[in-house]
Protein backbone atom coordinates (compact mmCIF):
# COMPACT_ATOMS: atom_id res chain seq x y z
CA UNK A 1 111.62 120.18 120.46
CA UNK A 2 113.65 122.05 117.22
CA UNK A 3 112.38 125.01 116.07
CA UNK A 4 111.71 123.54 112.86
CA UNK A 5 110.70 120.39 113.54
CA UNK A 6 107.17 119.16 112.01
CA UNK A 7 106.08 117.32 115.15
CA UNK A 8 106.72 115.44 118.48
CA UNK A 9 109.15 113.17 116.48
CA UNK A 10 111.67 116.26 115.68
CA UNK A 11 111.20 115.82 112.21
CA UNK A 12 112.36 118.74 110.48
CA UNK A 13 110.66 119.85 107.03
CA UNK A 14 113.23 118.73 105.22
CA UNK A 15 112.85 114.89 106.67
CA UNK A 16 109.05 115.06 106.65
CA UNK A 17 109.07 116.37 102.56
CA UNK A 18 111.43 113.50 101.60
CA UNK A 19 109.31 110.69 104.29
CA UNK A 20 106.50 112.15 102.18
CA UNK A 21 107.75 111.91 98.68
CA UNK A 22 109.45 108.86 99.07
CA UNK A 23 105.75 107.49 100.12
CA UNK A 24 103.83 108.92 97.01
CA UNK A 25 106.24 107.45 94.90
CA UNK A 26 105.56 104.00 96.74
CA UNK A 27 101.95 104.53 96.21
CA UNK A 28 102.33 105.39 92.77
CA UNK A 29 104.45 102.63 92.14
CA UNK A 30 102.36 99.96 93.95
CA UNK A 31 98.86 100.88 92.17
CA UNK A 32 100.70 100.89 89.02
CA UNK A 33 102.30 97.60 89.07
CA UNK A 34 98.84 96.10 90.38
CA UNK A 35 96.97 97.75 87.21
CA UNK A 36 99.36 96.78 84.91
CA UNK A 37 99.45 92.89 86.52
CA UNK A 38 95.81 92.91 86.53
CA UNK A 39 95.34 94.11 82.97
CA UNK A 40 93.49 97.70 84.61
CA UNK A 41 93.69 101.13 84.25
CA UNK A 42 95.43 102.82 87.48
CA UNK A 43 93.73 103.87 90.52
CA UNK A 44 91.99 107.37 91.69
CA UNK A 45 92.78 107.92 95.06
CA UNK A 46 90.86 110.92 97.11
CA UNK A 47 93.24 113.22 99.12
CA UNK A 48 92.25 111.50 102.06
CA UNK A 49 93.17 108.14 100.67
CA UNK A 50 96.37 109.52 99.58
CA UNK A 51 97.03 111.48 103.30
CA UNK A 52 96.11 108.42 105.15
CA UNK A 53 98.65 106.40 103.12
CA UNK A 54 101.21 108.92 103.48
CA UNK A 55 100.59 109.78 107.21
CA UNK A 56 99.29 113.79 106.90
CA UNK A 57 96.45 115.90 106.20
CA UNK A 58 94.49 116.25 103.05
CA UNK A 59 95.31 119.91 103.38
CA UNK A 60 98.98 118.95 103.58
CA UNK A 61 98.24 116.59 100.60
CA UNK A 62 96.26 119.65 98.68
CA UNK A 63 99.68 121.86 99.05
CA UNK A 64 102.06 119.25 97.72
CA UNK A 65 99.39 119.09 94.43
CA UNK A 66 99.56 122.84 93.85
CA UNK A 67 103.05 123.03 94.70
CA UNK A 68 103.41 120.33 91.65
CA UNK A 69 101.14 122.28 89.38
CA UNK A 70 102.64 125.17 89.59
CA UNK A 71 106.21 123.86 89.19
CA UNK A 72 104.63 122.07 85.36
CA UNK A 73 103.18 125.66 84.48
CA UNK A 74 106.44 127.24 85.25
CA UNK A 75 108.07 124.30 82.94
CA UNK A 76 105.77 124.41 80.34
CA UNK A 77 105.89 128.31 79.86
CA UNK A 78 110.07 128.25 79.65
């Protein structure tokens, strides 16, 4: 196993962050397009929902969403 691999797969961080985004982007884009078709408001999803769709931990899932938050502050205070 690589030293910075995330798991038995040798996945480094790098492939597991972009495995990762690219499947909250398909969940985003799937609950939108269903809404919209079906005339509804988006979705909530839990962080366990959103973990279990994306294949990692609600903790994991909880880091990404401060990450994100903290990245807008940052934005909105330049």
């Amino acid at each position: 196993m690589k030293k910075d691999s995330t798991d038995l797969f040798e996945e480094t961080q790098e492939q597991w962050d972009d495995r990762v985004d690219a499947m909250l982007r398909t969940m985003i884009v799937e609950a939108g397009l269903y809404a919209l078709e079906n005339e509804e408001p988006p979705p909530s999803f839990t962080r366990d929902q959103i973990g279990d769709f994306c294949g990692c931990s609600k903790d994991s899932i909880r880091r990404i969403e401060e990450e994100a938050l903290r990245k807008v502050r940052l934005k909105l205070l330049q």
